[in-house]
PDB file of N, CA and C in Angstrom:
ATOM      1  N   UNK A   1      85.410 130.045 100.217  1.00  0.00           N
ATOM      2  CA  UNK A   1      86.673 129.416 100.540  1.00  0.00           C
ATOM      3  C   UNK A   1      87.428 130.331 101.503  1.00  0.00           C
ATOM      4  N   UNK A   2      87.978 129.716 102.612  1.00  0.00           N
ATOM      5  CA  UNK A   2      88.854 130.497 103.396  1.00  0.00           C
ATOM      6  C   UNK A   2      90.267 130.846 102.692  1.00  0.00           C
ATOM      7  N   UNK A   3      90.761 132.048 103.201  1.00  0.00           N
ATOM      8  CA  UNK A   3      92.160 132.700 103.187  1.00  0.00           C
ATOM      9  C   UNK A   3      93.487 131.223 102.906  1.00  0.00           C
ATOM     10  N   UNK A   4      93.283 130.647 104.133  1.00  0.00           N
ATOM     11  CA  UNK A   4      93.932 129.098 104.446  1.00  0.00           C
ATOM     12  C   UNK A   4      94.002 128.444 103.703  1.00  0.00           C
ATOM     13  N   UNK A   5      92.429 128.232 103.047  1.00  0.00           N
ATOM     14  CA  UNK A   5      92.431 127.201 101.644  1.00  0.00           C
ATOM     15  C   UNK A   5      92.996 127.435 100.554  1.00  0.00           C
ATOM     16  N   UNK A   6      92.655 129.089  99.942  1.00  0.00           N
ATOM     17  CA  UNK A   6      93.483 129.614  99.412  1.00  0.00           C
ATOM     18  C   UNK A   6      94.562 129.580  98.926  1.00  0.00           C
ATOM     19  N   UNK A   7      95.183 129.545 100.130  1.00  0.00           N
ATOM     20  CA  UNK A   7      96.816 129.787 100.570  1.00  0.00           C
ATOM     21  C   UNK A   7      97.160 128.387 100.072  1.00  0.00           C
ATOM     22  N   UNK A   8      96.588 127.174 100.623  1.00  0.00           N
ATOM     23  CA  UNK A   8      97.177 125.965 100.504  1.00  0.00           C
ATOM     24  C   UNK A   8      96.910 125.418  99.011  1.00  0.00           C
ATOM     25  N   UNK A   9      95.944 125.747  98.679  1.00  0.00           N
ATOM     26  CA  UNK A   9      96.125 125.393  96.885  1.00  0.00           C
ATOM     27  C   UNK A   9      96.949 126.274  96.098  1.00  0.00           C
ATOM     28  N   UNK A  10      97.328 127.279  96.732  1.00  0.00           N
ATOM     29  CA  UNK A  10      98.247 128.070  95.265  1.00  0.00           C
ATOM     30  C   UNK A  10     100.016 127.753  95.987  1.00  0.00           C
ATOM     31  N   UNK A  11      99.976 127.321  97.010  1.00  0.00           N
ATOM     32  CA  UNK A  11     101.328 126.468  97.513  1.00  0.00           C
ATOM     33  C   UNK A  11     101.583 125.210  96.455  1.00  0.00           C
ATOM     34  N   UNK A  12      99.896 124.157  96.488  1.00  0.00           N
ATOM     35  CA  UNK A  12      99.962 123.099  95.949  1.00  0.00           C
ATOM     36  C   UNK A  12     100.259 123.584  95.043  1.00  0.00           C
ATOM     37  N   UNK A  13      99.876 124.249  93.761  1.00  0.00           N
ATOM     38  CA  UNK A  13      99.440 124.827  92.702  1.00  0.00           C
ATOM     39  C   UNK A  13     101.784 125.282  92.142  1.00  0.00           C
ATOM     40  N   UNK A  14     102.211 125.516  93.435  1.00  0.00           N
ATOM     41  CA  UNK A  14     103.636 126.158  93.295  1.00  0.00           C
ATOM     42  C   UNK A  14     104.548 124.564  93.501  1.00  0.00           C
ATOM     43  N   UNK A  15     104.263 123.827  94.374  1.00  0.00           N
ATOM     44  CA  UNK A  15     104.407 122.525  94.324  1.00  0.00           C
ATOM     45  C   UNK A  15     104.249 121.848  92.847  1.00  0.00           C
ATOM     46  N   UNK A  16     103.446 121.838  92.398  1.00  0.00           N
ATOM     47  CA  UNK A  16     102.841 121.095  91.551  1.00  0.00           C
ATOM     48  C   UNK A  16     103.778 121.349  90.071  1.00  0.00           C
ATOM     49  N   UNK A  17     104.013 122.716  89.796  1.00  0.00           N
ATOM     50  CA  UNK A  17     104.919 123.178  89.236  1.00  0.00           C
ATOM     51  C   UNK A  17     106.372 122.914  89.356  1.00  0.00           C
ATOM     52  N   UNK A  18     106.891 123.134  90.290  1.00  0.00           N
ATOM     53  CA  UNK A  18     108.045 122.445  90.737  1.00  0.00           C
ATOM     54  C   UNK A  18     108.852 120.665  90.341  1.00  0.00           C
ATOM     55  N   UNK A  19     107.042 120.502  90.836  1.00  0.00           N
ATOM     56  CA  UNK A  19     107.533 118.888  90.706  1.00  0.00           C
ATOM     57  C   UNK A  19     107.904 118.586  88.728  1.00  0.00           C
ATOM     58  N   UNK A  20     106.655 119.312  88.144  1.00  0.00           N
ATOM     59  CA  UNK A  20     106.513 119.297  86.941  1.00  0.00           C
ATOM     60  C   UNK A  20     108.277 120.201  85.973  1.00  0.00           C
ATOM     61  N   UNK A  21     108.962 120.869  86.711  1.00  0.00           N
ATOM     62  CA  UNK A  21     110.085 120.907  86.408  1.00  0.00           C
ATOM     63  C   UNK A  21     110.960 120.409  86.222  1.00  0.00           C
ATOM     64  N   UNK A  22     111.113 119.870  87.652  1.00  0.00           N
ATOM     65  CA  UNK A  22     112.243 118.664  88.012  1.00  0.00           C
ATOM     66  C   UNK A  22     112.221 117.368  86.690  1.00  0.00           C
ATOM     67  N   UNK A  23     110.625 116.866  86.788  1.00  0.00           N
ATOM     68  CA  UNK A  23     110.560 115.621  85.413  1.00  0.00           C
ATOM     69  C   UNK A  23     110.750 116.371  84.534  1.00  0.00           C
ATOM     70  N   UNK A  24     110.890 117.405  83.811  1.00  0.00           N
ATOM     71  CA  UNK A  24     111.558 117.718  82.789  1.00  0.00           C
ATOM     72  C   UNK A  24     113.025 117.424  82.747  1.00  0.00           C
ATOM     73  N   UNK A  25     113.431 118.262  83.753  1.00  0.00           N
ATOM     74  CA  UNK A  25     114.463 118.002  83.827  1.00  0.00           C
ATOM     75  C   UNK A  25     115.410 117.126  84.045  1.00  0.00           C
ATOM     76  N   UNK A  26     115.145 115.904  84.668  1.00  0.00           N
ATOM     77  CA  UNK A  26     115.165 114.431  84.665  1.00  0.00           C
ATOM     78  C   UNK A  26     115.473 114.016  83.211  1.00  0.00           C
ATOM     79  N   UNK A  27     114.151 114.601  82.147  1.00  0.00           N
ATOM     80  CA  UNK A  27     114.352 113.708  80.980  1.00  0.00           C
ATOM     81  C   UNK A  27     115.389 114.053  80.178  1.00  0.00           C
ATOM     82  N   UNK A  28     116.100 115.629  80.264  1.00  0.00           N
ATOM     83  CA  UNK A  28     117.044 115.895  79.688  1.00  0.00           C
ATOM     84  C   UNK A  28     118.211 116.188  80.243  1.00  0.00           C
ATOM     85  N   UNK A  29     118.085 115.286  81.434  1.00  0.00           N
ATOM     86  CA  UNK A  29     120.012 114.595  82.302  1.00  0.00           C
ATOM     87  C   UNK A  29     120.260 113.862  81.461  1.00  0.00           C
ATOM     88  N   UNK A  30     121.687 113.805  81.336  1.00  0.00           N
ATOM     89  CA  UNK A  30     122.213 113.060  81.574  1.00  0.00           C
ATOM     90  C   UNK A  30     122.355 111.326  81.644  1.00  0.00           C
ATOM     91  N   UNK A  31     122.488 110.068  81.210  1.00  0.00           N
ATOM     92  CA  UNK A  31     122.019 109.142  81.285  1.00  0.00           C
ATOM     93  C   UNK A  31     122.873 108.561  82.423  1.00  0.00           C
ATOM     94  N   UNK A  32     123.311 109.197  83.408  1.00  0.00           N
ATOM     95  CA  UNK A  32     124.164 108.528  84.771  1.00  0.00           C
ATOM     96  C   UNK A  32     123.356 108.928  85.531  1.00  0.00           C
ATOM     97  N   UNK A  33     122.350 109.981  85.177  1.00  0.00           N
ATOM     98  CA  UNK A  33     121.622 110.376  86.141  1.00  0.00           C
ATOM     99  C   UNK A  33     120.021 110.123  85.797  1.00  0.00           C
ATOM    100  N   UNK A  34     120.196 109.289  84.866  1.00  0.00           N
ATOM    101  CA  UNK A  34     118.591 108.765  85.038  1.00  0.00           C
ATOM    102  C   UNK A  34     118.928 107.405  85.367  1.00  0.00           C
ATOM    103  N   UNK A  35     119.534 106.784  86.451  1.00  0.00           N
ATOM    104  CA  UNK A  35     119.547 105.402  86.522  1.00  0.00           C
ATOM    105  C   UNK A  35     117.997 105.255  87.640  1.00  0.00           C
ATOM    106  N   UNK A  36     118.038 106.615  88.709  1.00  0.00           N
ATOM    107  CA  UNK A  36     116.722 106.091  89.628  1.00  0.00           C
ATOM    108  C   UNK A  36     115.677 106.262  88.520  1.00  0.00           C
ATOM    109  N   UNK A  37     114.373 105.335  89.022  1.00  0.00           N
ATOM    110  CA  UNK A  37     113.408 105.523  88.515  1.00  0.00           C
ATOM    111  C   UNK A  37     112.787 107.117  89.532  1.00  0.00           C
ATOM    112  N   UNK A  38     111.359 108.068  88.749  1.00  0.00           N
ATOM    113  CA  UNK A  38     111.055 108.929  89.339  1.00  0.00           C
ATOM    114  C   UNK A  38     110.600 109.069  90.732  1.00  0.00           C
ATOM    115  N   UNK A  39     110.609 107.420  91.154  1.00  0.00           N
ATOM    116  CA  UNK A  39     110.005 107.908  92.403  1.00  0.00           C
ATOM    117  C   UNK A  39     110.776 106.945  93.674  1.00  0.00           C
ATOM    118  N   UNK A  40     112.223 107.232  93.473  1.00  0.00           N
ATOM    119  CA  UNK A  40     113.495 106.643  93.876  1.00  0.00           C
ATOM    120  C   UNK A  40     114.347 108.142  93.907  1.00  0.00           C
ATOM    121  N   UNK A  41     115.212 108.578  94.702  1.00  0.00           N
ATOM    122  CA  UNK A  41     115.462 109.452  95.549  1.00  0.00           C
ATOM    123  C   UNK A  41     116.657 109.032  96.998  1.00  0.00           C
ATOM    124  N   UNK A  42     117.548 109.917  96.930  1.00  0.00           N
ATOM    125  CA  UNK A  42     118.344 109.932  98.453  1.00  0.00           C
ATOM    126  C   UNK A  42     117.759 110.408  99.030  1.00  0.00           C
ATOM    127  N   UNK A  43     117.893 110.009 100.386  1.00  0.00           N
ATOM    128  CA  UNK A  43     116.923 111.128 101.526  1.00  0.00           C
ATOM    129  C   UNK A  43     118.172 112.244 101.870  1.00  0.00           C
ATOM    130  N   UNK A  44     117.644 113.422 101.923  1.00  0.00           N
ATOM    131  CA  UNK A  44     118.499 114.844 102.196  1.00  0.00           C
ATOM    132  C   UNK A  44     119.455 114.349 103.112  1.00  0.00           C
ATOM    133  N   UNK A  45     119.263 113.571 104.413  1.00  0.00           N
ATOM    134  CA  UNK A  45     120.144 113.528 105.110  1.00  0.00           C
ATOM    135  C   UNK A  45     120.127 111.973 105.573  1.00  0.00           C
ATOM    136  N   UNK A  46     121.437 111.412 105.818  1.00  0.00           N
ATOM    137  CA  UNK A  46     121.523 109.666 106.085  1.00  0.00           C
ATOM    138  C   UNK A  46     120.544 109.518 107.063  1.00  0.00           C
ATOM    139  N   UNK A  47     120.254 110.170 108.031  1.00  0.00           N
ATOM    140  CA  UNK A  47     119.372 109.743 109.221  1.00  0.00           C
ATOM    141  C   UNK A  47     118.033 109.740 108.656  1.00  0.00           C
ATOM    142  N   UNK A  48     117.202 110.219 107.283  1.00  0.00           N
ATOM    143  CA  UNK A  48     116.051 110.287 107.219  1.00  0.00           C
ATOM    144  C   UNK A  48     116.078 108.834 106.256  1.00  0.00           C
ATOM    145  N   UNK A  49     114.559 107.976 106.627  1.00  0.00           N
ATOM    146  CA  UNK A  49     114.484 107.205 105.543  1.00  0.00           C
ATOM    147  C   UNK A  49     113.764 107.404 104.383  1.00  0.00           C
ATOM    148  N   UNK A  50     113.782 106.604 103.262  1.00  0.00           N
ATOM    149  CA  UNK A  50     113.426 106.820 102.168  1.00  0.00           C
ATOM    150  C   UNK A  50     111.973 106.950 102.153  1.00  0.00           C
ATOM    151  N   UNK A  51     111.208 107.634 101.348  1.00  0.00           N
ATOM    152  CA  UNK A  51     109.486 107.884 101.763  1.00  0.00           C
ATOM    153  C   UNK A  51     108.847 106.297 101.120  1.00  0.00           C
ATOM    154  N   UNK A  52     107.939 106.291 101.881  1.00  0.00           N
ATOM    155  CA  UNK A  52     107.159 105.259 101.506  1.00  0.00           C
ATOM    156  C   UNK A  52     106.537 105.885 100.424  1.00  0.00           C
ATOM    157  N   UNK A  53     106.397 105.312  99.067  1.00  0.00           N
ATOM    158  CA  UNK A  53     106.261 106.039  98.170  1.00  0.00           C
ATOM    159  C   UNK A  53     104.325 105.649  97.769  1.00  0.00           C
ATOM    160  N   UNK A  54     103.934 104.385  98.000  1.00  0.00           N
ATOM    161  CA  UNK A  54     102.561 104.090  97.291  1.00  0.00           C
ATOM    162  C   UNK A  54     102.035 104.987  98.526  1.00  0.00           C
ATOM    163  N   UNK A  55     102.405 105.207 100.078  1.00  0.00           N
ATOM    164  CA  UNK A  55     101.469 105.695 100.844  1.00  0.00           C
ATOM    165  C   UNK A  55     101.257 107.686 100.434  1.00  0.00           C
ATOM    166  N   UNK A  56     102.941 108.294 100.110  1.00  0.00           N
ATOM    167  CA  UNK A  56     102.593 109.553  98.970  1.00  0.00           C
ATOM    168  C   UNK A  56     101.643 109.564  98.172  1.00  0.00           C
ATOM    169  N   UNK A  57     101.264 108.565  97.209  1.00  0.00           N
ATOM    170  CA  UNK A  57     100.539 108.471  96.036  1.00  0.00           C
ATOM    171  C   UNK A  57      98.963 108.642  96.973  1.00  0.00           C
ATOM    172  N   UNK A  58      98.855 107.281  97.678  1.00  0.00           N
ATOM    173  CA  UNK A  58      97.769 107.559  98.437  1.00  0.00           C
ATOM    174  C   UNK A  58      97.218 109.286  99.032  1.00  0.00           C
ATOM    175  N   UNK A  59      98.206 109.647  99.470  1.00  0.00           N
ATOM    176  CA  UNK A  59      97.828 110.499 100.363  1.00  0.00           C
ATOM    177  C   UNK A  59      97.665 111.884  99.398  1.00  0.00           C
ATOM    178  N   UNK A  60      98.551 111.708  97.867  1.00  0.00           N
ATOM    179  CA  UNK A  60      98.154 112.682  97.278  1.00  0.00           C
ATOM    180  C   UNK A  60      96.725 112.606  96.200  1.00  0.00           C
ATOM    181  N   UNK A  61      96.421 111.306  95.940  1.00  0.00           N
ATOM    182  CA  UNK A  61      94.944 111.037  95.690  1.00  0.00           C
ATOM    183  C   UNK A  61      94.436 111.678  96.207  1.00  0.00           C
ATOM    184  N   UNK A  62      94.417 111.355  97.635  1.00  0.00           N
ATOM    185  CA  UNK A  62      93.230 111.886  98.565  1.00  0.00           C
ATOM    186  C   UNK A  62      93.151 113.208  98.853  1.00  0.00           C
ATOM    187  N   UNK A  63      94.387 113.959  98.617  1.00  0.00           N
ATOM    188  CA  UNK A  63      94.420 115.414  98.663  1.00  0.00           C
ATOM    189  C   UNK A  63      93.557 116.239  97.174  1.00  0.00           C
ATOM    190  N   UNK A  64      93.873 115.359  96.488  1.00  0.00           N
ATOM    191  CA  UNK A  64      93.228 115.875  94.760  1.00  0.00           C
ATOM    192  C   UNK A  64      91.488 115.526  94.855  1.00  0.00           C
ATOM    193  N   UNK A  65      91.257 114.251  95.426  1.00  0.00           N
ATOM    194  CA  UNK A  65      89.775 114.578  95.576  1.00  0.00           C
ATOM    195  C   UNK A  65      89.213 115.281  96.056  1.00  0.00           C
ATOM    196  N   UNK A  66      90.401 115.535  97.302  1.00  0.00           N
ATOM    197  CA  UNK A  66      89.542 116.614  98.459  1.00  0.00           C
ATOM    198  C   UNK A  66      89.128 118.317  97.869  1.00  0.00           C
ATOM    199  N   UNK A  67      89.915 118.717  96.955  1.00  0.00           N
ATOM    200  CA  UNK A  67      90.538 119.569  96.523  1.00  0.00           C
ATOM    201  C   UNK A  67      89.710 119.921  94.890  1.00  0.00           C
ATOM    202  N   UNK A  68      89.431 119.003  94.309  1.00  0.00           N
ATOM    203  CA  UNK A  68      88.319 118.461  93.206  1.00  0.00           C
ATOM    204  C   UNK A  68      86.476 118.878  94.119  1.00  0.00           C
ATOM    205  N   UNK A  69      86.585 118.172  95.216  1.00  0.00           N
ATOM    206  CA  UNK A  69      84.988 118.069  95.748  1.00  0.00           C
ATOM    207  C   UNK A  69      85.035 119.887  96.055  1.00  0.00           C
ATOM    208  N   UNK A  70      86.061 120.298  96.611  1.00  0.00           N
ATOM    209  CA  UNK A  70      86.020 121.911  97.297  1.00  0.00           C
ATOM    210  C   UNK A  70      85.678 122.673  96.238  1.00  0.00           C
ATOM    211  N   UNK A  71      86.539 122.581  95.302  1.00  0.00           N
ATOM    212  CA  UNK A  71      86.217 123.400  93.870  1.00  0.00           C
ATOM    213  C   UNK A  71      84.811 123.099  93.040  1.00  0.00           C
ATOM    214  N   UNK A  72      84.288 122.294  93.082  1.00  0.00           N
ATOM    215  CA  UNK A  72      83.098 121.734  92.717  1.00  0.00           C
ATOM    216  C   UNK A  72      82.064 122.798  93.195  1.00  0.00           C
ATOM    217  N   UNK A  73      82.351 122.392  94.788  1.00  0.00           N
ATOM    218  CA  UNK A  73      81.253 123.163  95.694  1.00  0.00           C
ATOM    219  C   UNK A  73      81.357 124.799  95.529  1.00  0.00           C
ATOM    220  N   UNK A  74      82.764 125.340  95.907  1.00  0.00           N
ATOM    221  CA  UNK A  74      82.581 126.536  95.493  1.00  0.00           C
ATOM    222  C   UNK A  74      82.403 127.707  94.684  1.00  0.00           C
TER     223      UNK A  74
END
């Protein structure tokens, strides 16, 4: 495995954690602040739009297989 690859799974790996915080923390807001569902969100700034959310899902599938087949192999 390269340095790069490395690098980018223990990012994911810091990501992944993160995200896994936040839904904690979600479940023990507040009930004014669980009105979005988890994958409903403001965008940081009015000019950005909201993410297309099934094409995320997609694209993070495809990052977990990719990422599943690498670890396999190496």
């Amino acid at each position: 495995m390269t340095i790069a690859i490395k690098k980018s799974i223990n990012e994911l790996y810091d990501a992944i954690h993160t995200l896994e915080q936040k839904v904690e923390e979600n479940k023990t807001a507040p009930a004014a602040k669980k009105s979005a569902d988890l994958f409903s969100f403001a965008p940081q700034q009015p000019s950005q739009p909201h993410p297309d959310t099934k094409a995320l899902a997609s694209r993070l599938d495809g990052a977990i297989a990719k990422v599943e087949k690498l670890l396999q192999e190496g």
